[in-house]
Protein backbone atom coordinates (compact mmCIF):
# COMPACT_ATOMS: atom_id res chain seq x y z
CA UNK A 1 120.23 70.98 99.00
CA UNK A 2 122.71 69.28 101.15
CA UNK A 3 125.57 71.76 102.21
CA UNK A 4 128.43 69.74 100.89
CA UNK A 5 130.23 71.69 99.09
CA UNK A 6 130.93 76.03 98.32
CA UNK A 7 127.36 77.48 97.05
CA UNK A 8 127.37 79.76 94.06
CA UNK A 9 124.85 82.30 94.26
CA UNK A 10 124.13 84.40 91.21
CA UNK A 11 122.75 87.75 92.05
CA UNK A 12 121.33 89.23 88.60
CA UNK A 13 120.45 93.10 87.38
CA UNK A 14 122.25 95.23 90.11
CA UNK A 15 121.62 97.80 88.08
CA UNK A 16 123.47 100.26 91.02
CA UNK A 17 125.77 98.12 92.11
CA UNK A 18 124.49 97.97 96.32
CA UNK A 19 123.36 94.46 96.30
CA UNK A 20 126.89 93.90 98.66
CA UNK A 21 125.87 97.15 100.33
CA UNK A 22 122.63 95.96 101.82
CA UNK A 23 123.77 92.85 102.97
CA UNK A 24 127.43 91.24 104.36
CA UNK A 25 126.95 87.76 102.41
CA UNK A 26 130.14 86.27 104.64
CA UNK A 27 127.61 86.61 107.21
CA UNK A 28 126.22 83.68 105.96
CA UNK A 29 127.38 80.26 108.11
CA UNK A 30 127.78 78.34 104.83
CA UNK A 31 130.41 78.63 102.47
CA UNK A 32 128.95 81.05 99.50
CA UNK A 33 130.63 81.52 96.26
CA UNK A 34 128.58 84.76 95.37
CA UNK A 35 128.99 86.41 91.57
CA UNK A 36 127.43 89.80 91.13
CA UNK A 37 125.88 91.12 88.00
CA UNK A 38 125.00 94.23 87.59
CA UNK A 39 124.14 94.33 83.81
CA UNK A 40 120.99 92.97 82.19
CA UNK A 41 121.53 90.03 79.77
CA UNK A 42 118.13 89.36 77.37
CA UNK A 43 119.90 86.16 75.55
CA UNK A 44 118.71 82.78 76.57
CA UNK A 45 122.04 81.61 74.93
CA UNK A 46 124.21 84.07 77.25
CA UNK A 47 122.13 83.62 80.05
CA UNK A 48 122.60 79.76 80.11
CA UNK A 49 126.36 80.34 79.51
CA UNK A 50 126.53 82.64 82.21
CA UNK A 51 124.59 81.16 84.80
CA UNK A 52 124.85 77.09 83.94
CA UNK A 53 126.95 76.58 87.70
CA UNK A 54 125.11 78.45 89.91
CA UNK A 55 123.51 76.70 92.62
CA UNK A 56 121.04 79.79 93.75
CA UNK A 57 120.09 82.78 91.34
CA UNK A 58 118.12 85.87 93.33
CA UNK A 59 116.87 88.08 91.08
CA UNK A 60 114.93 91.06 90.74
CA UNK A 61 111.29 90.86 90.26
CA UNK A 62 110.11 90.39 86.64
CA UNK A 63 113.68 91.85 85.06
CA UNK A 64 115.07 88.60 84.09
CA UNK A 65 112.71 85.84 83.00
CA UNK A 66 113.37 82.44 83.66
CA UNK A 67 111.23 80.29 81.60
CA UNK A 68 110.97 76.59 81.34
CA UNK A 69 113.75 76.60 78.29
CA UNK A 70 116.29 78.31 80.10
CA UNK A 71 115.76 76.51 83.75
CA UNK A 72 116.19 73.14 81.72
CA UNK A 73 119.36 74.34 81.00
CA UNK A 74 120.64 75.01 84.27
CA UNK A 75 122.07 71.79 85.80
CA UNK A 76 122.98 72.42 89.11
CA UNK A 77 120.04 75.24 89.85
CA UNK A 78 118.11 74.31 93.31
CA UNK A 79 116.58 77.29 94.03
CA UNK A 80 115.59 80.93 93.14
CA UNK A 81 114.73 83.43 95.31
CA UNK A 82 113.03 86.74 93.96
CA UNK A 83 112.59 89.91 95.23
CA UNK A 84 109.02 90.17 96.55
CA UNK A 85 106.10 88.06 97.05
CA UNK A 86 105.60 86.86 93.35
CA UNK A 87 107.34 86.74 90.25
CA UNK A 88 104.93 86.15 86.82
CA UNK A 89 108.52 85.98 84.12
CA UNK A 90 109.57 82.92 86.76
CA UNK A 91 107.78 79.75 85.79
CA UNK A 92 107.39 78.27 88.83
CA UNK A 93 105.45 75.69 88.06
CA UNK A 94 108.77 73.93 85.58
CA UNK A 95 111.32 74.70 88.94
CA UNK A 96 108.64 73.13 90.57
CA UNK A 97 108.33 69.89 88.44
CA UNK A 98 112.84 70.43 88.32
CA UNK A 99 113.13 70.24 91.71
CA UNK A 100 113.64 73.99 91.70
CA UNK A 101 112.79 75.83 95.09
CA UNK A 102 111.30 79.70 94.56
CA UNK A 103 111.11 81.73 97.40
CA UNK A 104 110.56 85.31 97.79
CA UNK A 105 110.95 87.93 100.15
CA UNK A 106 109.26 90.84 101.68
CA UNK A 107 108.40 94.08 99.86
CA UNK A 108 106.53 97.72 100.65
CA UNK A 109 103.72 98.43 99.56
CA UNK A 110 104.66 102.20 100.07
CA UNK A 111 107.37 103.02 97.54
CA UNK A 112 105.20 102.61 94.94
CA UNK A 113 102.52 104.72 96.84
CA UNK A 114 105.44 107.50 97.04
CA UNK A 115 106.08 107.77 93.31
CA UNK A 116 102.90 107.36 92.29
CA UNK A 117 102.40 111.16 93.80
CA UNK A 118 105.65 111.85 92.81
CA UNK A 119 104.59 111.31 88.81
CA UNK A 120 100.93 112.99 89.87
CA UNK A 121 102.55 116.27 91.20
CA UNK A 122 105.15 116.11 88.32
CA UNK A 123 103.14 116.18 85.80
CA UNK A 124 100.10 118.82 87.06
CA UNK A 125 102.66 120.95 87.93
CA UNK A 126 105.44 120.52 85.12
CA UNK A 127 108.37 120.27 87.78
CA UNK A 128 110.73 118.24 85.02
CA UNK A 129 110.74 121.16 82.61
CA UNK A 130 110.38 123.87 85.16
CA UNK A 131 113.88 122.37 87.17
CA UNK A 132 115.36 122.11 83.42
CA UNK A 133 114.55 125.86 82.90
CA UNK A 134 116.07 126.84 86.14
CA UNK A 135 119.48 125.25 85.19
CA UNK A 136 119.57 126.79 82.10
CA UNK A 137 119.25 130.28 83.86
CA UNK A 138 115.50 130.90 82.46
CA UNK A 139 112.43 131.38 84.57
CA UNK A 140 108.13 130.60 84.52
CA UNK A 141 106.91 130.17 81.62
CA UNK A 142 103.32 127.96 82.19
CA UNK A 143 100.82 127.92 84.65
CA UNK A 144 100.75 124.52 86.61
CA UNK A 145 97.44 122.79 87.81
CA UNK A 146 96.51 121.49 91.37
CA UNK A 147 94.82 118.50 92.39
CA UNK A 148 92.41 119.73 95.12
CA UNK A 149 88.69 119.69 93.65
CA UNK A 150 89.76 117.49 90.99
CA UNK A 151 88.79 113.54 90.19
CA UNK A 152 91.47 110.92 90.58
CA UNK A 153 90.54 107.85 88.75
CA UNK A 154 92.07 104.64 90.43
CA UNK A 155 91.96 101.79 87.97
CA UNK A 156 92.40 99.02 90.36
CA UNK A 157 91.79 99.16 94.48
CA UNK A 158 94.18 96.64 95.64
CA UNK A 159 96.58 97.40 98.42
CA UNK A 160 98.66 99.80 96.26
CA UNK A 161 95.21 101.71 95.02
CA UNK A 162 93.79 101.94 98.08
CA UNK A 163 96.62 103.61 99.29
CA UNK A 164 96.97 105.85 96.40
CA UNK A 165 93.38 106.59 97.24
CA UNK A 166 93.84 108.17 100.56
CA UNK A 167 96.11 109.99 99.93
CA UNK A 168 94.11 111.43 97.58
CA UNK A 169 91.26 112.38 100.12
CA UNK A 170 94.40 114.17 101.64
CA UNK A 171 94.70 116.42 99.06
CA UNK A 172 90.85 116.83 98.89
CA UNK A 173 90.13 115.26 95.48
CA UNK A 174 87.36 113.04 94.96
CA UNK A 175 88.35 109.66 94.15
CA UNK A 176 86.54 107.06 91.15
CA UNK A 177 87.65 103.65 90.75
CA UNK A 178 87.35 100.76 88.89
CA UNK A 179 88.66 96.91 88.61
CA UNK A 180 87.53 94.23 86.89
CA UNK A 181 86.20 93.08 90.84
CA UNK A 182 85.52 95.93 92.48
CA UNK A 183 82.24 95.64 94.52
CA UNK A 184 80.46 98.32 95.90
CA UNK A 185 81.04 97.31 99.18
CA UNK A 186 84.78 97.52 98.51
CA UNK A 187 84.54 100.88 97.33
CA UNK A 188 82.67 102.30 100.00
CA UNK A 189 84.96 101.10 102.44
CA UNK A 190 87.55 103.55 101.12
CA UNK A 191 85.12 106.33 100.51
CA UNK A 192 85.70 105.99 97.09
CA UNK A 193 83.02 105.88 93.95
CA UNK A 194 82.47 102.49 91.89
CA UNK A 195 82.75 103.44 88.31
CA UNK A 196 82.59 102.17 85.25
CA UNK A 197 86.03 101.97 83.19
CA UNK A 198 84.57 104.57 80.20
CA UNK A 199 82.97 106.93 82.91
CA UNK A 200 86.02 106.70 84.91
CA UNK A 201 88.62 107.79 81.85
CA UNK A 202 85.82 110.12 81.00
CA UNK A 203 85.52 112.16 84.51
CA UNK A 204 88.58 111.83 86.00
CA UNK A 205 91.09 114.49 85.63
CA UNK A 206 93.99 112.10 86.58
CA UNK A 207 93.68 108.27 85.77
CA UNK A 208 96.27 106.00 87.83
CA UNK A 209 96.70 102.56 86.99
CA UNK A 210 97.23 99.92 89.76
CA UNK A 211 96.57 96.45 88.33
CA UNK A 212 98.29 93.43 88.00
CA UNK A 213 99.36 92.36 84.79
CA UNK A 214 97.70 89.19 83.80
CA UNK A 215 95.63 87.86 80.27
CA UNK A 216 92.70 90.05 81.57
CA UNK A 217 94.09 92.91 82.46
CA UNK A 218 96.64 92.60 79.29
CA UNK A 219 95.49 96.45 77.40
CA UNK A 220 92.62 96.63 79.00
CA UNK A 221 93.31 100.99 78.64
CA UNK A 222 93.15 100.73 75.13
CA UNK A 223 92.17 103.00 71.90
CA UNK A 224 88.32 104.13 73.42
CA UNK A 225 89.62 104.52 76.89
CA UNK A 226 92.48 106.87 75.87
CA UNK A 227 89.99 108.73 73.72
CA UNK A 228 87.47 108.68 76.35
CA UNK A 229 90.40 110.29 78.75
CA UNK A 230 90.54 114.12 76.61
CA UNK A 231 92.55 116.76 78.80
CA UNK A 232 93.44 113.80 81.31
CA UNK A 233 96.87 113.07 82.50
CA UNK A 234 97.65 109.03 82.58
CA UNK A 235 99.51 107.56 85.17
CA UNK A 236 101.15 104.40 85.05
CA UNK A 237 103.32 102.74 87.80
CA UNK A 238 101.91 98.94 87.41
CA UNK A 239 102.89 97.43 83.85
CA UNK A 240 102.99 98.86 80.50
CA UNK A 241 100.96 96.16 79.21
CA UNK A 242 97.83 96.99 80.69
CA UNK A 243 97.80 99.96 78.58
CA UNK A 244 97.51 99.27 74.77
CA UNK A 245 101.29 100.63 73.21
CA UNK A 246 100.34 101.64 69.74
CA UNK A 247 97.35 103.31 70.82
CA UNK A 248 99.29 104.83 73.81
CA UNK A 249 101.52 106.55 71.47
CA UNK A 250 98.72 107.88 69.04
CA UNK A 251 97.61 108.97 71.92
CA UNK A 252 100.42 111.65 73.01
CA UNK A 253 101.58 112.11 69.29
CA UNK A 254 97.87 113.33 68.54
CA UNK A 255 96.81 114.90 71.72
CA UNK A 256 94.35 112.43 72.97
CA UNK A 257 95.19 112.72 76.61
CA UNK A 258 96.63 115.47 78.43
CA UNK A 259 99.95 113.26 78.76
CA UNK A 260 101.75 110.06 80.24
CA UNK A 261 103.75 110.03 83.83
CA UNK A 262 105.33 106.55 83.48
CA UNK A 263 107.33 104.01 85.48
CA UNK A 264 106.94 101.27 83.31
CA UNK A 265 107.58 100.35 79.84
CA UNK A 266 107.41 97.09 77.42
CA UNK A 267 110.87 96.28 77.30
CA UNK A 268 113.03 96.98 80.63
CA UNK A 269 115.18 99.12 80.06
CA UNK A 270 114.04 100.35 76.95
CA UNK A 271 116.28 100.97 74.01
CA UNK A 272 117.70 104.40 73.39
CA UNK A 273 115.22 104.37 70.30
CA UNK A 274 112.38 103.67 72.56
CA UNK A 275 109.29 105.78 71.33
CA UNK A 276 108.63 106.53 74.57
CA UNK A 277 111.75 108.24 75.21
CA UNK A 278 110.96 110.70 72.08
CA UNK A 279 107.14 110.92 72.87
CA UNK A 280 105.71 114.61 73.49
CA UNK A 281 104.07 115.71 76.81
CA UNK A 282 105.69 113.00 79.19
CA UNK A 283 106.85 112.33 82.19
CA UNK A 284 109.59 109.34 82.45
CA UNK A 285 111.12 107.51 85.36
CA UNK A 286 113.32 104.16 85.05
CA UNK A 287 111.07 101.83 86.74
CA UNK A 288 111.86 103.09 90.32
CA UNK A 289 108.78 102.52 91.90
CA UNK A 290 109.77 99.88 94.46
CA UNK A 291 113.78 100.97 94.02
CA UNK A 292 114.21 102.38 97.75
CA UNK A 293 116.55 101.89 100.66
CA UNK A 294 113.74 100.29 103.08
CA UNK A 295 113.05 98.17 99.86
CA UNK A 296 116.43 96.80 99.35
CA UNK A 297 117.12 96.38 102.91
CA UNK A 298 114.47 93.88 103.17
CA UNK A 299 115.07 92.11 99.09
CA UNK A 300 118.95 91.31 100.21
CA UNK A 301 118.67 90.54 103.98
CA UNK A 302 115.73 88.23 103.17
CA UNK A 303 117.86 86.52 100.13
CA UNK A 304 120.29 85.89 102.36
CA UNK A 305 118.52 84.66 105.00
CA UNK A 306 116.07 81.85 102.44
CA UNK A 307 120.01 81.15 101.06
CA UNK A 308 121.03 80.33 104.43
CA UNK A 309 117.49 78.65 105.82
CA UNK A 310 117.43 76.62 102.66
CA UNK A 311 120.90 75.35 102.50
CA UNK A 312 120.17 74.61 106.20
CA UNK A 313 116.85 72.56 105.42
CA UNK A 314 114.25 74.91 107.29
CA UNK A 315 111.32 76.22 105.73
CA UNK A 316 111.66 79.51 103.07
CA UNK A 317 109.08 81.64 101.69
CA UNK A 318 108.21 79.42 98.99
CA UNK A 319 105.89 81.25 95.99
CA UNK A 320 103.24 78.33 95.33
CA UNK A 321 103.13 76.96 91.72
CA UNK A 322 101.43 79.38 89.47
CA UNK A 323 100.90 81.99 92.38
CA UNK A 324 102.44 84.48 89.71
């Protein structure tokens, strides 16, 4: 894009309003028009109306799509940039055939590590209700578990699961795992035991769920695997739809599984009617998984810095055609 004229960048869902905080966008040595959003439009209508004269949009990682519809409708748009590495509600391959550059940026692994534990503890140990309790001047009344001696079962021992995994060993549990991939070889190089998906739900006394979302991984936890799970607590900091909804929610409302941690839900954020919100024997978080200072500090110093590369013709981190 030749720098001929004052940039407007569109910087979508800052839910907490820091996306200025992280980053001094006048630091920039072109001249940037940038518009801040920091609420969550759904609306193809509103979001062309809104966002029809922006030269740049960043945006969060898979909280506003931007399908081919809506990118047709964007006249002057020459490039995205999301937050992380990939981004599968862009479709990159129509910016692509537009003319449309997508770039993304670095992102911890870490984070998502963190709260993965964070939900594990949680739960065993009932901290949500027990901290409730406490402010409302009561004391114990339920007898937590621990993890050491118990089975964690990892579905999915990519960089996040592996992680997950060790720390794990840390805590002296023994670890099962399964992915639709997972060789032995991979396994063993983490210490962990190949399983397969209904011995896995069946044994472990914690399942955590670190796929990507994708047509095959789509509710692959579904009605048999929940059942399988009994007195099992299900963890979920990937996507929703990996686990089958309806069944998900039989699931707590009939006592299935020992109960759902959760980062992650079908509709971000969910409605105040969400049955998730009203679900017995959960533990909720709103999709904070990657939402850290290290994280940030590296999503809006690398926007600005592809905004500025691009805009100055040098190479950006460009996320390949149907990478997501």
């Amino acid at each position: 894009m030749p720098d001929q004229r004052t940039t407007v960048v569109h910087v979508l869902d800052d839910y907490q309003d820091v996306a200025r905080t992280y980053v001094d966008w006048s630091a920039s040595p072109h001249d940037l028009d940038v518009h801040v959003f920091h609420d969550h439009l759904a609306d193809a209508v509103a979001l062309q109306e809104r966002h029809r004269v922006a030269d740049v949009l960043v945006v969060m990682r898979e909280r506003t799509p931007l399908p081919a519809e809506l990118l047709a409708r964007l006249p002057r748009l020459r490039l995205v940039v999301t937050t992380g590495a990939r981004n599968s509600v862009v479709d990159v391959d129509a910016a692509a055939a537009r003319g449309i550059t997508v770039c993304g940026t670095r992102i911890l692994t870490s984070p998502a590590v963190e709260l993965t534990w964070g939900l594990i503890l949680a739960a065993l140990r009932d901290i949500p209700d027990q901290h409730a309790r406490m402010r409302q001047g009561l004391w114990q009344n339920t007898v937590g578990g621990g993890v050491e001696g118990r089975h964690l079962g990892v579905v999915g021992l990519g960089a996040i699961g592996a992680r997950v995994a060790r720390v794990a060993h840390a805590f002296g549990m023994e670890v099962l795992a399964w992915s639709p991939n997972l060789t032995a070889a991979r396994a063993g190089e983490l210490g962990v035991h190949a399983v397969g998906k209904e011995e896995l739900c069946r044994r472990a006394d914690v399942v955590s769920i670190h796929l990507r979302l994708s047509d095959s991984t789509r509710g692959v936890i579904g009605e048999s695997e929940l059942r399988a799970m009994d007195d099992t607590w299900l963890v979920n900091t990937s996507r929703a739809e990996i686990v089958d909804q309806q069944s998900l929610l039989r699931a707590l409302h009939e006592g299935w599984i020992a109960g759902l941690a959760t980062d992650v839900y079908d509709t971000e954020p969910p409605l105040a009617h969400h049955p998730l919100r009203h679900a017995p024997r959960t533990v909720l978080t709103p999709h904070i998984g990657y939402v850290t200072t290290q994280n940030y500090e590296l999503f809006y110093q690398d926007a600005l810095e592809a905004v500025t590369r691009f805009l100055a013709g040098d190479p950006v981190r460009v996320v390949a055609p149907s990478a997501s």
